[in-house]
C-alpha atoms as a PDB file:
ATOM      1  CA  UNK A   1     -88.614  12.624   9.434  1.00  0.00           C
ATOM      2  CA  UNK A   2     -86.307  13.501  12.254  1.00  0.00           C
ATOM      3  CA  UNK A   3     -85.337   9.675  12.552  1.00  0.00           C
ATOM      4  CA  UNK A   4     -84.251   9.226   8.843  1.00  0.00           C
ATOM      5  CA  UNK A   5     -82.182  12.320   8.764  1.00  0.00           C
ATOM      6  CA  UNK A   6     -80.238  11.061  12.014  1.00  0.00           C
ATOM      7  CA  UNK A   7     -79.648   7.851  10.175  1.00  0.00           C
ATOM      8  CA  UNK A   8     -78.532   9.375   6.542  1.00  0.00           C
ATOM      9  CA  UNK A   9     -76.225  11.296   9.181  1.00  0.00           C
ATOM     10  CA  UNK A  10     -75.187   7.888  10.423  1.00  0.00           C
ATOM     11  CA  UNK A  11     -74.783   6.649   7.836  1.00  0.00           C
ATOM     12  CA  UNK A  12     -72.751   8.682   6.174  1.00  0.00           C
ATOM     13  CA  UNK A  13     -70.391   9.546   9.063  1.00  0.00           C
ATOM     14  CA  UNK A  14     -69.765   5.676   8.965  1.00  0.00           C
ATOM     15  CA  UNK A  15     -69.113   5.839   5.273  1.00  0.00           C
ATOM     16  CA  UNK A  16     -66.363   8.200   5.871  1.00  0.00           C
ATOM     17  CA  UNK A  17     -64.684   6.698   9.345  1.00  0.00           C
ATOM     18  CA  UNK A  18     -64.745   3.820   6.440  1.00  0.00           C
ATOM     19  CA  UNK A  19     -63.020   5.414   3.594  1.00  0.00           C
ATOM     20  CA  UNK A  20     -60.638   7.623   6.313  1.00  0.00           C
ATOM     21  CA  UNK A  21     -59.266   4.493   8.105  1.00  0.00           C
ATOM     22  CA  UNK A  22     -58.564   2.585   4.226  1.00  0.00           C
ATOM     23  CA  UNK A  23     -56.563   5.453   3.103  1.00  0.00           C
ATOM     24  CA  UNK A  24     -54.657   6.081   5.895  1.00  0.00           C
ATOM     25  CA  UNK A  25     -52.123   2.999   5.667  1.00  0.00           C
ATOM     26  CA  UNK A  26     -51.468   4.163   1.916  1.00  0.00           C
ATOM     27  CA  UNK A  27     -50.579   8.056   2.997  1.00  0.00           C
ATOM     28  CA  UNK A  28     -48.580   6.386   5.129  1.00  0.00           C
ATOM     29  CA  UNK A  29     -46.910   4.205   2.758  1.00  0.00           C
ATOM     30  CA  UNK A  30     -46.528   7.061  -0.015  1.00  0.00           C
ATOM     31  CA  UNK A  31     -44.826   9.507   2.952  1.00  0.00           C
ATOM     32  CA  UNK A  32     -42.179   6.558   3.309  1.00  0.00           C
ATOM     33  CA  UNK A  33     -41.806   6.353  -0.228  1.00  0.00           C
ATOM     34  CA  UNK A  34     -41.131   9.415  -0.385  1.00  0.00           C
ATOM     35  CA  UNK A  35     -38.978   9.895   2.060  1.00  0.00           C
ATOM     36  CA  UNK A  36     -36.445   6.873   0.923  1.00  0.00           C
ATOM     37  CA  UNK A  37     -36.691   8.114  -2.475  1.00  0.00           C
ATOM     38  CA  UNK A  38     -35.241  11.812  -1.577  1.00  0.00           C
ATOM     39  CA  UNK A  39     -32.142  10.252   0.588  1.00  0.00           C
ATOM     40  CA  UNK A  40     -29.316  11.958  -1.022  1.00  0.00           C
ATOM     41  CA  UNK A  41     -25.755  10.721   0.918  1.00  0.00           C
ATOM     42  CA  UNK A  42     -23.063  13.616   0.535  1.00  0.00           C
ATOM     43  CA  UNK A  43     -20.196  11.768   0.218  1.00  0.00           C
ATOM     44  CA  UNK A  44     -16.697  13.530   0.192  1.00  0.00           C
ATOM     45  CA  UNK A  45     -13.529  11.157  -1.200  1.00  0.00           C
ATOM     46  CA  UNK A  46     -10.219  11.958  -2.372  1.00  0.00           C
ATOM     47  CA  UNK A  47      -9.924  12.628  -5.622  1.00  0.00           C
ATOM     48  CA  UNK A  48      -7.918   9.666  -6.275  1.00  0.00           C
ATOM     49  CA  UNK A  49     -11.051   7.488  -5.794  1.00  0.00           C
ATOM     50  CA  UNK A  50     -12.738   9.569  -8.601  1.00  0.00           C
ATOM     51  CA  UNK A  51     -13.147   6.260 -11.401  1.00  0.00           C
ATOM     52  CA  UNK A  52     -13.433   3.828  -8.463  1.00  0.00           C
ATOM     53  CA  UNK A  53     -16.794   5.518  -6.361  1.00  0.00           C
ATOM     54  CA  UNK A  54     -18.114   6.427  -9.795  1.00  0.00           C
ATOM     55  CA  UNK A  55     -18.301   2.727 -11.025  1.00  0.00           C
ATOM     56  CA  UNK A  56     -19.539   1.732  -7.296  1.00  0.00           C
ATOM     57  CA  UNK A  57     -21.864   4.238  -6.507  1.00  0.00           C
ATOM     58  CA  UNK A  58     -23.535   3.759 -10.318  1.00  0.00           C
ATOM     59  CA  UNK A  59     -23.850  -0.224  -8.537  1.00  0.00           C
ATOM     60  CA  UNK A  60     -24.910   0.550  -5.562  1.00  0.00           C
ATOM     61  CA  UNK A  61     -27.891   3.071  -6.616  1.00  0.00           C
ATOM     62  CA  UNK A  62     -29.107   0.690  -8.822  1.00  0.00           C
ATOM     63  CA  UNK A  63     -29.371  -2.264  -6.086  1.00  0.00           C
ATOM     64  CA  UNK A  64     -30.599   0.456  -3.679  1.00  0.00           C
ATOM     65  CA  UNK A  65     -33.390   2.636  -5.496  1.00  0.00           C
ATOM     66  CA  UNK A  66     -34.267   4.985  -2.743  1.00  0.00           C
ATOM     67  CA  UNK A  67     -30.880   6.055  -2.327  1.00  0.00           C
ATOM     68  CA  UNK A  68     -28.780   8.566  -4.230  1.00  0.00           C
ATOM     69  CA  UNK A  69     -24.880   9.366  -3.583  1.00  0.00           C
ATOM     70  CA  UNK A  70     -23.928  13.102  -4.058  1.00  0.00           C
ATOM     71  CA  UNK A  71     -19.400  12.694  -4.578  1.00  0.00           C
ATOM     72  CA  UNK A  72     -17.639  15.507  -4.002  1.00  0.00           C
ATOM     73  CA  UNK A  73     -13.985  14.649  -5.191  1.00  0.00           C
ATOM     74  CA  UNK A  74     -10.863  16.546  -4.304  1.00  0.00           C
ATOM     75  CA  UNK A  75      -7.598  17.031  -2.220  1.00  0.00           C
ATOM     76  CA  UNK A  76      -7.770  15.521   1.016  1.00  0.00           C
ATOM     77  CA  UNK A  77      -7.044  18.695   2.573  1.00  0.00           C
ATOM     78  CA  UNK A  78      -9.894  20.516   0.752  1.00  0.00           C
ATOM     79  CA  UNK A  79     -12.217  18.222   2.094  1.00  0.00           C
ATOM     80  CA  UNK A  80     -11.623  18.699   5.584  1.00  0.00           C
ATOM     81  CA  UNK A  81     -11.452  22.450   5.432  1.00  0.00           C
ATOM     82  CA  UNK A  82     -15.158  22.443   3.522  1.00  0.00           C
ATOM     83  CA  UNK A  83     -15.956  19.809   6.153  1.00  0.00           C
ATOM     84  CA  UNK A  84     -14.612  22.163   9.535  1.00  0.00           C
ATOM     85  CA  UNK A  85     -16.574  24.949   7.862  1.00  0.00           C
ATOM     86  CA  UNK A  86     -20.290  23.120   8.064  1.00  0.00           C
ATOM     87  CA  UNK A  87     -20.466  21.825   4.276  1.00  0.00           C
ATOM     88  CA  UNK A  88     -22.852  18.541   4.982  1.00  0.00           C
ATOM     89  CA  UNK A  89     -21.388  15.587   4.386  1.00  0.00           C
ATOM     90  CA  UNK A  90     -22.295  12.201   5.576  1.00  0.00           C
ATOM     91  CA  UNK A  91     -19.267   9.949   4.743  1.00  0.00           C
ATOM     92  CA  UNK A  92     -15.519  10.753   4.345  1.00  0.00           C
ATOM     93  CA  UNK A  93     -12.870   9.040   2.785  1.00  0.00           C
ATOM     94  CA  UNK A  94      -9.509  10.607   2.735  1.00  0.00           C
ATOM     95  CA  UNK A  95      -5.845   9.564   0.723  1.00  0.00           C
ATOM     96  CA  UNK A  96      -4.300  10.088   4.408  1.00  0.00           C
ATOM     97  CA  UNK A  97      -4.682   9.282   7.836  1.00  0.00           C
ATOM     98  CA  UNK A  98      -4.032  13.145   8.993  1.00  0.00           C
ATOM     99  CA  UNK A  99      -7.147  14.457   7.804  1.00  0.00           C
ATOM    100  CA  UNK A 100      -9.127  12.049   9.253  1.00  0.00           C
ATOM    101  CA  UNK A 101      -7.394  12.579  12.596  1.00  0.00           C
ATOM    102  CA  UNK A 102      -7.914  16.462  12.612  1.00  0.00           C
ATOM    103  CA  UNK A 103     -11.982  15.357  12.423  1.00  0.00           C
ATOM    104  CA  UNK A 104     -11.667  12.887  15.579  1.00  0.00           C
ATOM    105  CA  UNK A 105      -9.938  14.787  17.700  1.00  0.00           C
ATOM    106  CA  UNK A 106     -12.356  17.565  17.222  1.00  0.00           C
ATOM    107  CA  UNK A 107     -15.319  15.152  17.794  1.00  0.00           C
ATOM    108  CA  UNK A 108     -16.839  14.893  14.062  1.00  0.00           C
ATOM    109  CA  UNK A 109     -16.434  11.231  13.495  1.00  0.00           C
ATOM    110  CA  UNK A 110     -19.584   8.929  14.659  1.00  0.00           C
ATOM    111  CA  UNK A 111     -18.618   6.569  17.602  1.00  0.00           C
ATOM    112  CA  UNK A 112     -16.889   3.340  15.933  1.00  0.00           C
ATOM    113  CA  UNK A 113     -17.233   4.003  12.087  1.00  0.00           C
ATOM    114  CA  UNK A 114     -13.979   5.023  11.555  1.00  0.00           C
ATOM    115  CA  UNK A 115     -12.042   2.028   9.603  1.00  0.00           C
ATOM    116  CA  UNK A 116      -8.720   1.784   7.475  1.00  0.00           C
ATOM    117  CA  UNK A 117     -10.556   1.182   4.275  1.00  0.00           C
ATOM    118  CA  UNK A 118      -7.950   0.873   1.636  1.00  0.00           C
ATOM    119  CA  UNK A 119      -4.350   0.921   0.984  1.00  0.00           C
ATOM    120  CA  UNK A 120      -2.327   2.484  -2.035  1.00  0.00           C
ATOM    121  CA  UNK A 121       0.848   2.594  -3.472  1.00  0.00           C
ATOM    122  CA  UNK A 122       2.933   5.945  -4.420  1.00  0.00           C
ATOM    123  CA  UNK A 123       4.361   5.706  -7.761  1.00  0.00           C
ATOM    124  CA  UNK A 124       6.917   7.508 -10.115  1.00  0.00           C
ATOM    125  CA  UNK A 125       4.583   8.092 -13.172  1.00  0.00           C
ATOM    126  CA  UNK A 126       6.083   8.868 -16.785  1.00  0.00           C
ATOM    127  CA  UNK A 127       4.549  10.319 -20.093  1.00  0.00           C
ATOM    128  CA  UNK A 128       4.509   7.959 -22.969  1.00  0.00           C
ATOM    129  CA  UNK A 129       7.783   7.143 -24.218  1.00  0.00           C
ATOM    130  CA  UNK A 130       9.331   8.257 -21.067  1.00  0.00           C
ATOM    131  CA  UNK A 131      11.841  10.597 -23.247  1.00  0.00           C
ATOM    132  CA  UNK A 132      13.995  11.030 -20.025  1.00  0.00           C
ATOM    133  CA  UNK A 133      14.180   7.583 -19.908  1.00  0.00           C
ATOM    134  CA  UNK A 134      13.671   7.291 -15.984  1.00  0.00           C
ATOM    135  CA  UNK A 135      13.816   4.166 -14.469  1.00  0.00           C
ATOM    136  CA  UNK A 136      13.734   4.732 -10.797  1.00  0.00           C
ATOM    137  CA  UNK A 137      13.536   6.865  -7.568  1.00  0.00           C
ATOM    138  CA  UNK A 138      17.165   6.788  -7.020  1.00  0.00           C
ATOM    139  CA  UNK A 139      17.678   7.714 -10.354  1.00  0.00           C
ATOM    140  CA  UNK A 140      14.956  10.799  -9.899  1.00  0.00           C
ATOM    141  CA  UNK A 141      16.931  11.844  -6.838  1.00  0.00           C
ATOM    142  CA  UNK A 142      19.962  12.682  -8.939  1.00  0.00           C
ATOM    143  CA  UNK A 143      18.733  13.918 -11.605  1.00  0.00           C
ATOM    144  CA  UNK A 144      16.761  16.521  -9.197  1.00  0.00           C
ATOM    145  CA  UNK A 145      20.367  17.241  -7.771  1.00  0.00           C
ATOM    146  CA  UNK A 146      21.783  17.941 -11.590  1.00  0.00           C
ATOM    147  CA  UNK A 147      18.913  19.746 -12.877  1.00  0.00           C
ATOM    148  CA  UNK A 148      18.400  17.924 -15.077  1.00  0.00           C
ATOM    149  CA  UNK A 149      14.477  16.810 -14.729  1.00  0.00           C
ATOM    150  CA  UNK A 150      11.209  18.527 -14.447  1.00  0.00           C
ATOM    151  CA  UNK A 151       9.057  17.065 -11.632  1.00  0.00           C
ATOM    152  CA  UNK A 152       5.522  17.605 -10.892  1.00  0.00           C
ATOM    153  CA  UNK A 153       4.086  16.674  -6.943  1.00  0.00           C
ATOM    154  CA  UNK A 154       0.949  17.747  -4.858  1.00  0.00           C
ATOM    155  CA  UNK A 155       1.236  20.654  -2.832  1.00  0.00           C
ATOM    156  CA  UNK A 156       2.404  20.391   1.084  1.00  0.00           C
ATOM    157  CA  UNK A 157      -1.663  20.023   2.020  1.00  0.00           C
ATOM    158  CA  UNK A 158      -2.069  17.387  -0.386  1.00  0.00           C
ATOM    159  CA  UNK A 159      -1.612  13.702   0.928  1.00  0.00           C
ATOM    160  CA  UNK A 160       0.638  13.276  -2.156  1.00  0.00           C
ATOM    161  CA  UNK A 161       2.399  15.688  -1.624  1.00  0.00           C
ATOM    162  CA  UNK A 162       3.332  15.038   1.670  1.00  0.00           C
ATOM    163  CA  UNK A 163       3.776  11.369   0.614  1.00  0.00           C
ATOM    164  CA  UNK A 164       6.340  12.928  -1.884  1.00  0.00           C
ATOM    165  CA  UNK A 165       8.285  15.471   1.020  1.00  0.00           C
ATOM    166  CA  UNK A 166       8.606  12.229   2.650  1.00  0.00           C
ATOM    167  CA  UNK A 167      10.350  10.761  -0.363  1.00  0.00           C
ATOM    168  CA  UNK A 168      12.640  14.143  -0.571  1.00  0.00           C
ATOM    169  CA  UNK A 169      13.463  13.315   3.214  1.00  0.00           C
ATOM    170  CA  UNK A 170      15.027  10.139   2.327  1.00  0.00           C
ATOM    171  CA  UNK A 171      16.808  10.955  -0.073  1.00  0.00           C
ATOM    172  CA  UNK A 172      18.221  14.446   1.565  1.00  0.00           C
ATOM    173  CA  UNK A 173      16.373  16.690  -0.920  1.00  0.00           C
ATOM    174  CA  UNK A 174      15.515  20.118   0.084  1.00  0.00           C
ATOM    175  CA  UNK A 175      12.284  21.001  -1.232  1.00  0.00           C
ATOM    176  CA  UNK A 176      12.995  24.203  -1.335  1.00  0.00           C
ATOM    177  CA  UNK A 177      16.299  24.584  -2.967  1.00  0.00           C
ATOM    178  CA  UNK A 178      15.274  22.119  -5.963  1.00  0.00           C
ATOM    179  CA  UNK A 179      11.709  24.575  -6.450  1.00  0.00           C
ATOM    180  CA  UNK A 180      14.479  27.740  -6.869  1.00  0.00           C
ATOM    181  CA  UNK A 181      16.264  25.899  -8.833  1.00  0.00           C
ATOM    182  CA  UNK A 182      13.083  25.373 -11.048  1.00  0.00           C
ATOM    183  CA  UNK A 183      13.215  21.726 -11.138  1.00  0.00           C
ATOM    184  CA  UNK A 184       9.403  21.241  -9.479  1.00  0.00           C
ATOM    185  CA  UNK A 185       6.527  22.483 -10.307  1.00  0.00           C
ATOM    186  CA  UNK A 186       3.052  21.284  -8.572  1.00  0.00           C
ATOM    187  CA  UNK A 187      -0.720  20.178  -8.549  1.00  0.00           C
ATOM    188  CA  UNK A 188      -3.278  21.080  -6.376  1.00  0.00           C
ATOM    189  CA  UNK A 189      -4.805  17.455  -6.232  1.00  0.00           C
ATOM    190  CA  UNK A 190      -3.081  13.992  -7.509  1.00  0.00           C
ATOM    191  CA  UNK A 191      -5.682  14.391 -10.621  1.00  0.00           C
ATOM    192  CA  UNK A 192      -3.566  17.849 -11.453  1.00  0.00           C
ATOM    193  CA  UNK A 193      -0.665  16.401 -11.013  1.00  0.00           C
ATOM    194  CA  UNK A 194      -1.704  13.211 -13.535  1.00  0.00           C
ATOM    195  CA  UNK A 195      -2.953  15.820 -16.074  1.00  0.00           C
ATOM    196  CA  UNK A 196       0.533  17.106 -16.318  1.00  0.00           C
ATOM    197  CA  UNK A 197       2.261  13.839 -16.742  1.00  0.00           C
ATOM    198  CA  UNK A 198      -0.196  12.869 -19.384  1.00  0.00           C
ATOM    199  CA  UNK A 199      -0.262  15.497 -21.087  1.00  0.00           C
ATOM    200  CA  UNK A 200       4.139  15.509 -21.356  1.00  0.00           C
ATOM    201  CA  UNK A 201       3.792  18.945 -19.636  1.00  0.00           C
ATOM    202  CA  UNK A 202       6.546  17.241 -17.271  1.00  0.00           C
ATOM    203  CA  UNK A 203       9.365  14.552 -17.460  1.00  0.00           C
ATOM    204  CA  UNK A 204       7.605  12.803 -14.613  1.00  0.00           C
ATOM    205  CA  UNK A 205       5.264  12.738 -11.641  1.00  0.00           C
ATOM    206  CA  UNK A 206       5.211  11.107  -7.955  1.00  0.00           C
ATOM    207  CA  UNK A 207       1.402  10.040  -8.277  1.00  0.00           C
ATOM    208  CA  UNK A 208      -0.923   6.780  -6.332  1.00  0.00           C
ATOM    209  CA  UNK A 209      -0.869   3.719  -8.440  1.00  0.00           C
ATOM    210  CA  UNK A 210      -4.442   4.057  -8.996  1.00  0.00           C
ATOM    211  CA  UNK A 211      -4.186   7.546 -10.337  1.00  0.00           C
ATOM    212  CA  UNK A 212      -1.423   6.085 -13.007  1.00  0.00           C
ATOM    213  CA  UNK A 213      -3.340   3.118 -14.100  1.00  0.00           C
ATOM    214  CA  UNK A 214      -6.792   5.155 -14.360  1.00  0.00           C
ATOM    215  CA  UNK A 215      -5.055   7.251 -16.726  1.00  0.00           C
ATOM    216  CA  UNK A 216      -3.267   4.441 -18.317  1.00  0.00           C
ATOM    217  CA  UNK A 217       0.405   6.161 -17.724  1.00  0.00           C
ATOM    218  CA  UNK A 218       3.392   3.882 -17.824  1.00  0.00           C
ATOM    219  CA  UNK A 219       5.002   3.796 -13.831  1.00  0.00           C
ATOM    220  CA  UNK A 220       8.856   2.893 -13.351  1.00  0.00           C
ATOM    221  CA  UNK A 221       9.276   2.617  -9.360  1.00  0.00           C
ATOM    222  CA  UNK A 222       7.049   2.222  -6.516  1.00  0.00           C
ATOM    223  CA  UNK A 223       8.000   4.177  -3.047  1.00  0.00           C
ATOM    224  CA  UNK A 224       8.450   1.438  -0.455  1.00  0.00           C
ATOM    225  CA  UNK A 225       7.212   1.597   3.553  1.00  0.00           C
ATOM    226  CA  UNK A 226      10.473   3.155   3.943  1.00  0.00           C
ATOM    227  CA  UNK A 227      10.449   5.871   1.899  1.00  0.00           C
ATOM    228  CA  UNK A 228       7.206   7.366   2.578  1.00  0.00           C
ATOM    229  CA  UNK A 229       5.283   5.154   5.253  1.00  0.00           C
ATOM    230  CA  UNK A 230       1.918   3.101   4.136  1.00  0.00           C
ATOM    231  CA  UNK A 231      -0.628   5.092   2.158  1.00  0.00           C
ATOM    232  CA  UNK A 232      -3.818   4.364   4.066  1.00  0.00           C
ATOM    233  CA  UNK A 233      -7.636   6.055   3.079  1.00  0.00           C
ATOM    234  CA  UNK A 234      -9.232   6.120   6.262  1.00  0.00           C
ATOM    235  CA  UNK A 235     -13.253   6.055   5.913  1.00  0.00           C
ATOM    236  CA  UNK A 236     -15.614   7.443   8.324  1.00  0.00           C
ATOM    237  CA  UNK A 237     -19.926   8.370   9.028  1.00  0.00           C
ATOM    238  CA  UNK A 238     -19.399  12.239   9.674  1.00  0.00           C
ATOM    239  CA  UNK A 239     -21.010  12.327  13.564  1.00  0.00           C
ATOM    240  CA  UNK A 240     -23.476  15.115  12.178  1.00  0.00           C
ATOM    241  CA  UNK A 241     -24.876  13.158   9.621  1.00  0.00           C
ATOM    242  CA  UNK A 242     -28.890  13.600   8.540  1.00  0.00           C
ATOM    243  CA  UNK A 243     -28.656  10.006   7.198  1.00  0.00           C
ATOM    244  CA  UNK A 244     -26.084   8.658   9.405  1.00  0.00           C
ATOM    245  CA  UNK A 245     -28.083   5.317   8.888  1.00  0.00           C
ATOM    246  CA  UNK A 246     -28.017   4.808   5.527  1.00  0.00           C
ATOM    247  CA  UNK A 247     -24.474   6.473   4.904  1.00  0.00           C
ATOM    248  CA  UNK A 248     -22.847   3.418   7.497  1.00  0.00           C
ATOM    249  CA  UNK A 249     -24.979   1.272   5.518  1.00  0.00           C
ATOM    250  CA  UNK A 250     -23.104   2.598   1.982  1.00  0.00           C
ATOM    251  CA  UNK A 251     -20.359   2.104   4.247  1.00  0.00           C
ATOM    252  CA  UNK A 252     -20.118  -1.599   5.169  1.00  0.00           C
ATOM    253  CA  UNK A 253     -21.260  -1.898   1.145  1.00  0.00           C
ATOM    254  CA  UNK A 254     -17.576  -0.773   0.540  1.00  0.00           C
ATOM    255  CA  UNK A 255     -16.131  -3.109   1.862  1.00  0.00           C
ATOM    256  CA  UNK A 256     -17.789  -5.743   0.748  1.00  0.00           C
ATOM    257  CA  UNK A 257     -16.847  -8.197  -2.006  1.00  0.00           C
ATOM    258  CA  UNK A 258     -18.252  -6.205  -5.099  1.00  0.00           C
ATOM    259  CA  UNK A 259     -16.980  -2.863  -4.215  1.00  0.00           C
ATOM    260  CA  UNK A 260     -13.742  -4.476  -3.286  1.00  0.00           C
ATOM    261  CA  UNK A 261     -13.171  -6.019  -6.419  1.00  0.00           C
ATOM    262  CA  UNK A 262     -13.640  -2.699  -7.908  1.00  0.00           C
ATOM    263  CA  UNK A 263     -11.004  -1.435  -6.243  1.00  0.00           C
ATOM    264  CA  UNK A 264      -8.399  -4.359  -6.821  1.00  0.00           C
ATOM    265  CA  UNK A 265      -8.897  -3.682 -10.493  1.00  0.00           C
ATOM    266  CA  UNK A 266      -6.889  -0.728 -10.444  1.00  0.00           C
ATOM    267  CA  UNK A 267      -4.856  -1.363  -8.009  1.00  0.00           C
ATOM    268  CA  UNK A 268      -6.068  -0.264  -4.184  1.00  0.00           C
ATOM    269  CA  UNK A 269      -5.756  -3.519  -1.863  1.00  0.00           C
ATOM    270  CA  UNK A 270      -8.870  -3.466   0.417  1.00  0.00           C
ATOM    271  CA  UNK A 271      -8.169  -3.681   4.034  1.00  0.00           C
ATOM    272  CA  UNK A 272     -11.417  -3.877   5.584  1.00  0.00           C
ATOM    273  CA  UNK A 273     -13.369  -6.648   3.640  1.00  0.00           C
END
């Protein structure tokens, strides 16, 4: 009796050693799944790359399944202050080098991510019909002297905005003498200061090129090197990242060839691919 009870007990402790070790490999396998399935990238851009990351991102999640990009879109200066005070973010791309330099000198930025990912134009943007029939910056800077225009432009911790005091500086404007003199009035982000253009709430706007043709607004100069310097989005893998990983690998996807032609369409030129 004693001998077939110690061999049902056998038995059945080799039964389950048998069904333990064939399920193990599929836990496994369903943790993993799991675990690529719930990688969200935070993703902070300016928010003149709103159209641009939308259409890639939608591309890139559907090539990449496990993956999902969380955008956060706004002035480049917003960013970094929600970035300095612990919002998590994986990758940053900002309308300005500046920002991105505040990060690195504090230490943020993972060790050789950082790259000059795109390149963009500033623009003087008109509503349709251009009533004040403005043709150029020279032109602007006059009529700013007379009065005789209503400007909109990003405030001073906006990259457009500074982009735009750099255009004032050429021309010997004084910022503050044309805002007294209610000839300015100004937009928190490039997208605010669009809205207003389209929307004829202004005679005209200093906006990016991409901003302009996203919104499908007629443009009647381009700022040169001169004027304003290059307008260069610095990228970077935040150095606290949870998914540092996967957010270079989103990374080197932007500058590849289907992301850049993306951007070419309206009107970044890719420097990186």
């Amino acid at each position: 009796m004693k001998k077939k009870i110690f061999a049902a007990m056998t038995m059945a402790a080799v039964l389950l050693a048998a069904c333990s070790g064939s399920a193990a490999p599929d836990t496994k396998a369903e943790e993993k799944q799991a675990a690529e399935e719930g990688t969200e990238l935070y993703v902070f851009a300016a928010a003149s790359m709103t159209e641009t990351l939308d259409q890639i991102k939608e591309k890139y999640e559907a090539e990449n399944p496990g993956i999902v990009i969380v955008p956060t879109y706004d002035s480049s200066g917003t960013l970094l202050k929600q970035i300095q005070e612990g919002a998590d973010c994986d990758l940053f791309v900002s309308a300005a080098p500046k920002q991105m330099n505040a990060l690195e000198e504090a230490g943020s930025l993972a060790e050789g991510s950082r790259i000059d990912l795109l390149e963009n134009k500033v623009t003087l943007a008109v509503p349709e019909g251009n009533p004040k029939g403005i043709e150029s910056f020279d032109q602007l800077s006059e009529l700013l002297k007379s009065g005789d225009v209503f400007l909109c432009m990003g405030n001073s911790d906006v990259p457009v905005g500074q982009y735009t005091q750099k255009i004032f500086a050429f021309y010997e404007l004084n910022e503050e003498e044309l805002a007294k003199a209610g000839v300015l009035t100004y937009g928190s982000n490039v997208k605010e200061v669009t809205t207003q253009v389209k929307e004829s709430s202004v005679d005209c706007g200093i906006i990016y090129a991409t901003d302009a043709f996203s919104a499908g607004l007629e443009t009647v100069d381009s700022a040169t090197k001169e004027m304003c310097g290059q307008v260069i989005y610095p990228a970077s893998v935040l150095k606290d990242s949870k998914n540092a990983g996967a957010a270079q690998a989103f990374l080197d996807y932007l500058t590849g060839s289907e992301a850049s032609e993306i951007f070419e369409s309206v009107g970044f030129t890719p420097l990186s691919k």
